[in-house]
C-alpha atoms as a PDB file:
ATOM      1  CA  UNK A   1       6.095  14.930   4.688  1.00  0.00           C
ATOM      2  CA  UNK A   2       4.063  16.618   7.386  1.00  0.00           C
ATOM      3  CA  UNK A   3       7.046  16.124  10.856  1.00  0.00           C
ATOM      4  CA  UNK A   4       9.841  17.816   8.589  1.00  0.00           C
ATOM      5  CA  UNK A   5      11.642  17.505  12.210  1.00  0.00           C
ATOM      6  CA  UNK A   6      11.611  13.665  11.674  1.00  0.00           C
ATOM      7  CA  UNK A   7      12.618  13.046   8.425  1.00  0.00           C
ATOM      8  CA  UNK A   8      15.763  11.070   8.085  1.00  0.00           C
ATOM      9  CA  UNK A   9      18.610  12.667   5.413  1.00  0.00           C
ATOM     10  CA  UNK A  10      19.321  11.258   2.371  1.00  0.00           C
ATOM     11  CA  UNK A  11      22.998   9.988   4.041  1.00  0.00           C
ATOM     12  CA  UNK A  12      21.101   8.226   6.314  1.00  0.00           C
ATOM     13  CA  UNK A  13      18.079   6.624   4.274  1.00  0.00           C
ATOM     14  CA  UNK A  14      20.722   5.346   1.499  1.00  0.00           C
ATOM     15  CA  UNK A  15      22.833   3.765   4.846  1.00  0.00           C
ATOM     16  CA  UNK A  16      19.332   2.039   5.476  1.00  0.00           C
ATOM     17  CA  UNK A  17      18.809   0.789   2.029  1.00  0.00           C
ATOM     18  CA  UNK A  18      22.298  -0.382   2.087  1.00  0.00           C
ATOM     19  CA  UNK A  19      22.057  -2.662   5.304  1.00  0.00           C
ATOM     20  CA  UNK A  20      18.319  -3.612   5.331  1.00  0.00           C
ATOM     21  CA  UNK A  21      17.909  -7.161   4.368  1.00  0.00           C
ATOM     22  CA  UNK A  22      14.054  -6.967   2.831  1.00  0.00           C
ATOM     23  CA  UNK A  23      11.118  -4.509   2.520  1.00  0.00           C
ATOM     24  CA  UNK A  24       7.415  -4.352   1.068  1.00  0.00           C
ATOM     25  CA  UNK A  25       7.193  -3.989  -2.526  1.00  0.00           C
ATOM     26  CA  UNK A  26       4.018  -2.161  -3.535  1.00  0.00           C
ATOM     27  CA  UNK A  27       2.592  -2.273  -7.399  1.00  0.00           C
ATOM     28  CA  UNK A  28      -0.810  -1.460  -8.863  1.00  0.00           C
ATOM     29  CA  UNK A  29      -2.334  -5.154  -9.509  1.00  0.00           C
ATOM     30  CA  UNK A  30      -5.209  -6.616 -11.173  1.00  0.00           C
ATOM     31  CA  UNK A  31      -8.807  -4.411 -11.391  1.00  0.00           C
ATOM     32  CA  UNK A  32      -6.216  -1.276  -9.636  1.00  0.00           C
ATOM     33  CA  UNK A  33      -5.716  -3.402  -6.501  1.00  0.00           C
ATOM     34  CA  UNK A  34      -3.212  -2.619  -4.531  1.00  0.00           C
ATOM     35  CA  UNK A  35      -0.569  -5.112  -4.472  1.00  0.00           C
ATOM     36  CA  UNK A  36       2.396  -5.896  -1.561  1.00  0.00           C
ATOM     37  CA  UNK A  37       4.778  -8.501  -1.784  1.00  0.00           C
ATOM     38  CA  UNK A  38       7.469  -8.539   0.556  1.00  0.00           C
ATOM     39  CA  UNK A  39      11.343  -8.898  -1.097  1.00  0.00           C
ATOM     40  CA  UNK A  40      14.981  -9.362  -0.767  1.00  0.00           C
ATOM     41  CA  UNK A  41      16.920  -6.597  -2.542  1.00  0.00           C
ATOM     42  CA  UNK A  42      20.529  -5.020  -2.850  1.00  0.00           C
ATOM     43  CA  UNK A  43      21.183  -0.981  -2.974  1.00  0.00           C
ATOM     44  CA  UNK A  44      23.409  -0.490  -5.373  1.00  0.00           C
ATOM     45  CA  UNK A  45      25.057   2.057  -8.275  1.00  0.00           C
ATOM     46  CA  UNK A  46      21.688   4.109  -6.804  1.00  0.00           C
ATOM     47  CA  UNK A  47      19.608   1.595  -7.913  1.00  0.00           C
ATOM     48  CA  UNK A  48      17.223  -1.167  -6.143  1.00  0.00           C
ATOM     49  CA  UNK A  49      17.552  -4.694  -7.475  1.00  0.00           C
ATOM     50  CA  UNK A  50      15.687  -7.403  -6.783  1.00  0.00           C
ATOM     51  CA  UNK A  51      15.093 -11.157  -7.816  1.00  0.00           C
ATOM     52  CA  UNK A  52      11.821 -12.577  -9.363  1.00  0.00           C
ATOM     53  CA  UNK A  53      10.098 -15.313 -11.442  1.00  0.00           C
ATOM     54  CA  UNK A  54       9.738 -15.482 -14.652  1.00  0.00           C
ATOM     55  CA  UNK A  55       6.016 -15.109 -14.470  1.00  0.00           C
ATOM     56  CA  UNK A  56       3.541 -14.477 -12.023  1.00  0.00           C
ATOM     57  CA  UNK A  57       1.113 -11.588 -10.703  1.00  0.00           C
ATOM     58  CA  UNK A  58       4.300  -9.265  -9.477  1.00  0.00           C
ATOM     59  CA  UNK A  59       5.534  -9.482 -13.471  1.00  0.00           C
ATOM     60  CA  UNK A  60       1.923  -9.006 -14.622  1.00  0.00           C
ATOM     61  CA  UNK A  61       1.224  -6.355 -12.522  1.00  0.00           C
ATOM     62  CA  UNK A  62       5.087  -4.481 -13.978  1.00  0.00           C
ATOM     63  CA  UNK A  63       4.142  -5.102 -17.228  1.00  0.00           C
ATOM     64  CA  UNK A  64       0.822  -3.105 -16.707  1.00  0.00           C
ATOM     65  CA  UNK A  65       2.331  -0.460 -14.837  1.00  0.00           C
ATOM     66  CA  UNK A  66       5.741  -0.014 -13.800  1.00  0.00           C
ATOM     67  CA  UNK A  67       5.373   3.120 -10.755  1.00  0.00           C
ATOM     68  CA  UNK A  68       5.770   1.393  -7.656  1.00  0.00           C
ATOM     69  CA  UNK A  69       6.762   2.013  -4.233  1.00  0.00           C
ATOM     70  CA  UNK A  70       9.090   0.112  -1.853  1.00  0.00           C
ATOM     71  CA  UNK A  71       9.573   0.234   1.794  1.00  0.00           C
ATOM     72  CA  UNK A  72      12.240  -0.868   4.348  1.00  0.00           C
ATOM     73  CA  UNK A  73      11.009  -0.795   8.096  1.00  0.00           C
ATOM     74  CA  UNK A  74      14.909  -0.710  10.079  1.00  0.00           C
ATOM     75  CA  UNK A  75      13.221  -0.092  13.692  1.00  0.00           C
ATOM     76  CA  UNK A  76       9.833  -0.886  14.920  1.00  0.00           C
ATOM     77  CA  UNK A  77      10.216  -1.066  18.937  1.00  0.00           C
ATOM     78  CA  UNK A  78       6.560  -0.998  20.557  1.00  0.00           C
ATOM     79  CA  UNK A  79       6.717   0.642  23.757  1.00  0.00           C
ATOM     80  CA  UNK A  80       3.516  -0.079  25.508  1.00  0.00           C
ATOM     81  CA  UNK A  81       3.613   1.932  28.596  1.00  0.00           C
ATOM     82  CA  UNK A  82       3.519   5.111  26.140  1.00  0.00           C
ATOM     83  CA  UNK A  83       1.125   3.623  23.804  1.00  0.00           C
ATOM     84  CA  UNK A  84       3.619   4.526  20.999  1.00  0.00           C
ATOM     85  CA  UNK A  85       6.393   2.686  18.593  1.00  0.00           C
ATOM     86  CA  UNK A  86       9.627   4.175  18.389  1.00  0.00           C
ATOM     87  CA  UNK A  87      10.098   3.532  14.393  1.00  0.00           C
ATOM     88  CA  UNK A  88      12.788   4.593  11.995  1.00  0.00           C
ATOM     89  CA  UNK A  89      11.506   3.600   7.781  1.00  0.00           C
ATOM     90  CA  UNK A  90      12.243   4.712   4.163  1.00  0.00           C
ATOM     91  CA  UNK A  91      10.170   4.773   1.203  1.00  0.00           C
ATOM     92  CA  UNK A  92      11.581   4.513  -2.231  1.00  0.00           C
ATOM     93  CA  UNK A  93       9.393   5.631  -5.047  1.00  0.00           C
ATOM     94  CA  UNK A  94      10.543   5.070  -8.695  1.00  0.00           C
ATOM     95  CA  UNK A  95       9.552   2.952 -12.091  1.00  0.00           C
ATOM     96  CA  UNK A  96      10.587  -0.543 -11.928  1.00  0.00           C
ATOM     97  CA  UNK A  97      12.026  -2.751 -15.056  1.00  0.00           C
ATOM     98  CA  UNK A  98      12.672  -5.861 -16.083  1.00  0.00           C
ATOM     99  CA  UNK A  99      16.424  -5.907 -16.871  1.00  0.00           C
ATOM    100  CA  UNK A 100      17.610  -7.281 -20.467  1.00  0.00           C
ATOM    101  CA  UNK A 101      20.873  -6.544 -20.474  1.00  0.00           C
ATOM    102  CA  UNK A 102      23.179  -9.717 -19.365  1.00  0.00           C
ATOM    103  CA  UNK A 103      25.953  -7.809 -17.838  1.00  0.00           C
ATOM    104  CA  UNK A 104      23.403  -5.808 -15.821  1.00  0.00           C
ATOM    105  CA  UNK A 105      21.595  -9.235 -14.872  1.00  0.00           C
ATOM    106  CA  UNK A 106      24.944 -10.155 -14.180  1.00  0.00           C
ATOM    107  CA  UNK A 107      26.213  -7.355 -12.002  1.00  0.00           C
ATOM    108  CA  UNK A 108      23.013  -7.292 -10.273  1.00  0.00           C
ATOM    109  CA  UNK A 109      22.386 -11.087  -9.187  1.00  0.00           C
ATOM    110  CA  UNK A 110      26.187 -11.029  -8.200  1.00  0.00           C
ATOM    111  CA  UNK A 111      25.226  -7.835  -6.097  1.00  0.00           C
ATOM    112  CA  UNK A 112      22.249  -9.824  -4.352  1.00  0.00           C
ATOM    113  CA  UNK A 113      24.513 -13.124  -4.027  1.00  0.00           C
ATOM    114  CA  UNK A 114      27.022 -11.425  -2.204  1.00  0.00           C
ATOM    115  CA  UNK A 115      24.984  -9.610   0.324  1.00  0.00           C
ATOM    116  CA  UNK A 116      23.009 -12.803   1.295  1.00  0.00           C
ATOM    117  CA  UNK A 117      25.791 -14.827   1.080  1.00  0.00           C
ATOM    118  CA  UNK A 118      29.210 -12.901   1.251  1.00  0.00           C
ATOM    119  CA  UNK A 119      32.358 -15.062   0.078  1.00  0.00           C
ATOM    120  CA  UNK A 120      31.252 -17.697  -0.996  1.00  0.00           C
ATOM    121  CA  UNK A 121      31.998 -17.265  -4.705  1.00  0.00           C
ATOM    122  CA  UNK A 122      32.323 -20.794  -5.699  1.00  0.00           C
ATOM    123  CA  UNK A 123      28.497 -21.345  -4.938  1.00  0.00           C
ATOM    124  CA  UNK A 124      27.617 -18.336  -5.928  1.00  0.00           C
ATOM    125  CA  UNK A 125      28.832 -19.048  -9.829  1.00  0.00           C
ATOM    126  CA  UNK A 126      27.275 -22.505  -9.289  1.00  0.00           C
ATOM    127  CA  UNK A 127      24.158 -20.772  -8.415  1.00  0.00           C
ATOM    128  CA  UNK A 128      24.040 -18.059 -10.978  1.00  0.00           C
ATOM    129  CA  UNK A 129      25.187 -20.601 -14.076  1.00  0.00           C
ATOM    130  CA  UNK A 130      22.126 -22.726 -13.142  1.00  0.00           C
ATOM    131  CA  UNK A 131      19.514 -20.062 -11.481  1.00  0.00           C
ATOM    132  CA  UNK A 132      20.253 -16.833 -13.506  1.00  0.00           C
ATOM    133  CA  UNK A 133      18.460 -17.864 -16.663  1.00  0.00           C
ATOM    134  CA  UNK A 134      15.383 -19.016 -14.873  1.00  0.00           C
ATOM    135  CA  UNK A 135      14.606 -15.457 -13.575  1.00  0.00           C
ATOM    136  CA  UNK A 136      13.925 -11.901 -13.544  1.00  0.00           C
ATOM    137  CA  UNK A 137      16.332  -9.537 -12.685  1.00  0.00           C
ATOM    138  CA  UNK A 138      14.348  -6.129 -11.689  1.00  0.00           C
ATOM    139  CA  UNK A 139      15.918  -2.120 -11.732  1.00  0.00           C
ATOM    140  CA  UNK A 140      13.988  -0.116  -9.135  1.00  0.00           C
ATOM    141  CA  UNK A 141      15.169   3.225 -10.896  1.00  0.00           C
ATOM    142  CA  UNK A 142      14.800   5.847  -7.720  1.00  0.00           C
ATOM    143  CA  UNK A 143      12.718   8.998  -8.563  1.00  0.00           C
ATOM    144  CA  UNK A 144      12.349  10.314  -4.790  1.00  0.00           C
ATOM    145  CA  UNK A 145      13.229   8.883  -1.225  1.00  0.00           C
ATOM    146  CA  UNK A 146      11.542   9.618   1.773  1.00  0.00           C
ATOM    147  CA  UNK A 147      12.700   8.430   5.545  1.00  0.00           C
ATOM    148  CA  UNK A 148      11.101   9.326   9.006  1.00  0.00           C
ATOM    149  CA  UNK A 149      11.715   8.432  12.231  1.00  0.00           C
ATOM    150  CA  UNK A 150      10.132   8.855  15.562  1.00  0.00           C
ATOM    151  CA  UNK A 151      10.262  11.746  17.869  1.00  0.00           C
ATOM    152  CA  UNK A 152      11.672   9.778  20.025  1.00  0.00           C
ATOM    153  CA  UNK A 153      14.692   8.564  18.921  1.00  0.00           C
ATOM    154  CA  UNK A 154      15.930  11.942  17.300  1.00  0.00           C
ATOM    155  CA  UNK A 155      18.955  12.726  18.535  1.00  0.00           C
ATOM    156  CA  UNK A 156      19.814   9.492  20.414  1.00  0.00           C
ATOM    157  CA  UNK A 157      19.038   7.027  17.928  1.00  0.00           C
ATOM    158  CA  UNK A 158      22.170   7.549  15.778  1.00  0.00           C
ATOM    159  CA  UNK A 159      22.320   4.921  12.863  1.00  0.00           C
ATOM    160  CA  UNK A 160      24.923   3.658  12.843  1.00  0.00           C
ATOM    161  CA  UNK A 161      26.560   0.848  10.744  1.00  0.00           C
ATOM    162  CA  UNK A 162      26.651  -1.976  13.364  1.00  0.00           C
ATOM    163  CA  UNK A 163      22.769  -1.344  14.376  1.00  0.00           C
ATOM    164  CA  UNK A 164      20.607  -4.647  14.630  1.00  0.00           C
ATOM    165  CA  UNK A 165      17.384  -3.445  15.210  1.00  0.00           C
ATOM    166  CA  UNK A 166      15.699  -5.094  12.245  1.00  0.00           C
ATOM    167  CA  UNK A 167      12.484  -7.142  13.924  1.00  0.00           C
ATOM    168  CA  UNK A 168      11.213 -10.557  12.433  1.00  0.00           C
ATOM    169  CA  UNK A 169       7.407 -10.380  12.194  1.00  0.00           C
END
């Protein structure tokens, strides 16, 4: 990172990952294309789990090569009268696997139930006993995290755990 000044800690990119609701998840596709699919996702046992088909270019693309990249944006503001964006993101890069192991798939699809849905337990079960066998259940195992944040909000722009600054584009 060039701004050392505005790199986030690794307290406060893991509090990101923890309340961020979806990011961009970046693999190396067909013919070395980039590829960037956004996705839901839970932080969890210091792991990244998402949800995915059974087939389809994302799993292709894993099976050819499993270094990827994710990122969370948790504050894009544009401020036009200073021709800037006060911005606050992390980027996660690790090796990302298909989980086989059914109390992992387990664990994990419970993990992304309850954050998307929190007690509702009865439809969750429903939802895993007819859903889980259907899909993927992927490990983004974490090999470095990175988190910046603009000048501007250094200092003021405390995260905090209550913070709704997550933009729909």
């Amino acid at each position: 990172m060039r701004r050392l000044a505005q790199q986030l800690s690794q307290e406060q990119c893991d509090d990101i990952l923890r309340r961020a609701t979806s990011g961009t998840l970046a693999l190396l596709g067909d013919n070395d294309y980039p590829y960037a699919v956004p996705m839901s996702f839970v932080y969890t046992r210091g792991c990244l789990y998402f949800h995915s088909a059974l087939h389809g270019h994302k799993v292709d693309a894993l099976r050819a090569h499993d270094k990827v990249s994710f990122c969370v944006i948790d504050r894009d503001e544009v401020v036009p009268s200073r021709y800037t964006t006060y911005y606050r993101s992390v980027i996660v890069f690790g090796t990302l696997h298909i989980v086989d192991a059914a109390a992992e798939r387990l664990k994990a699809a419970r993990a992304l139930g309850d954050k998307y849905h929190p007690r509702h337990e009865a439809s969750l079960q429903r939802e895993l006993a007819s859903g889980l066998s259907r899909m993927h259940v992927l490990r983004l195992d974490i090999g470095h995290v990175t988190g910046k944040q603009a000048v501007e909000l250094m200092g003021k722009g405390a995260i905090t755990p209550d913070e709704t600054t997550h933009k729909q584009y």
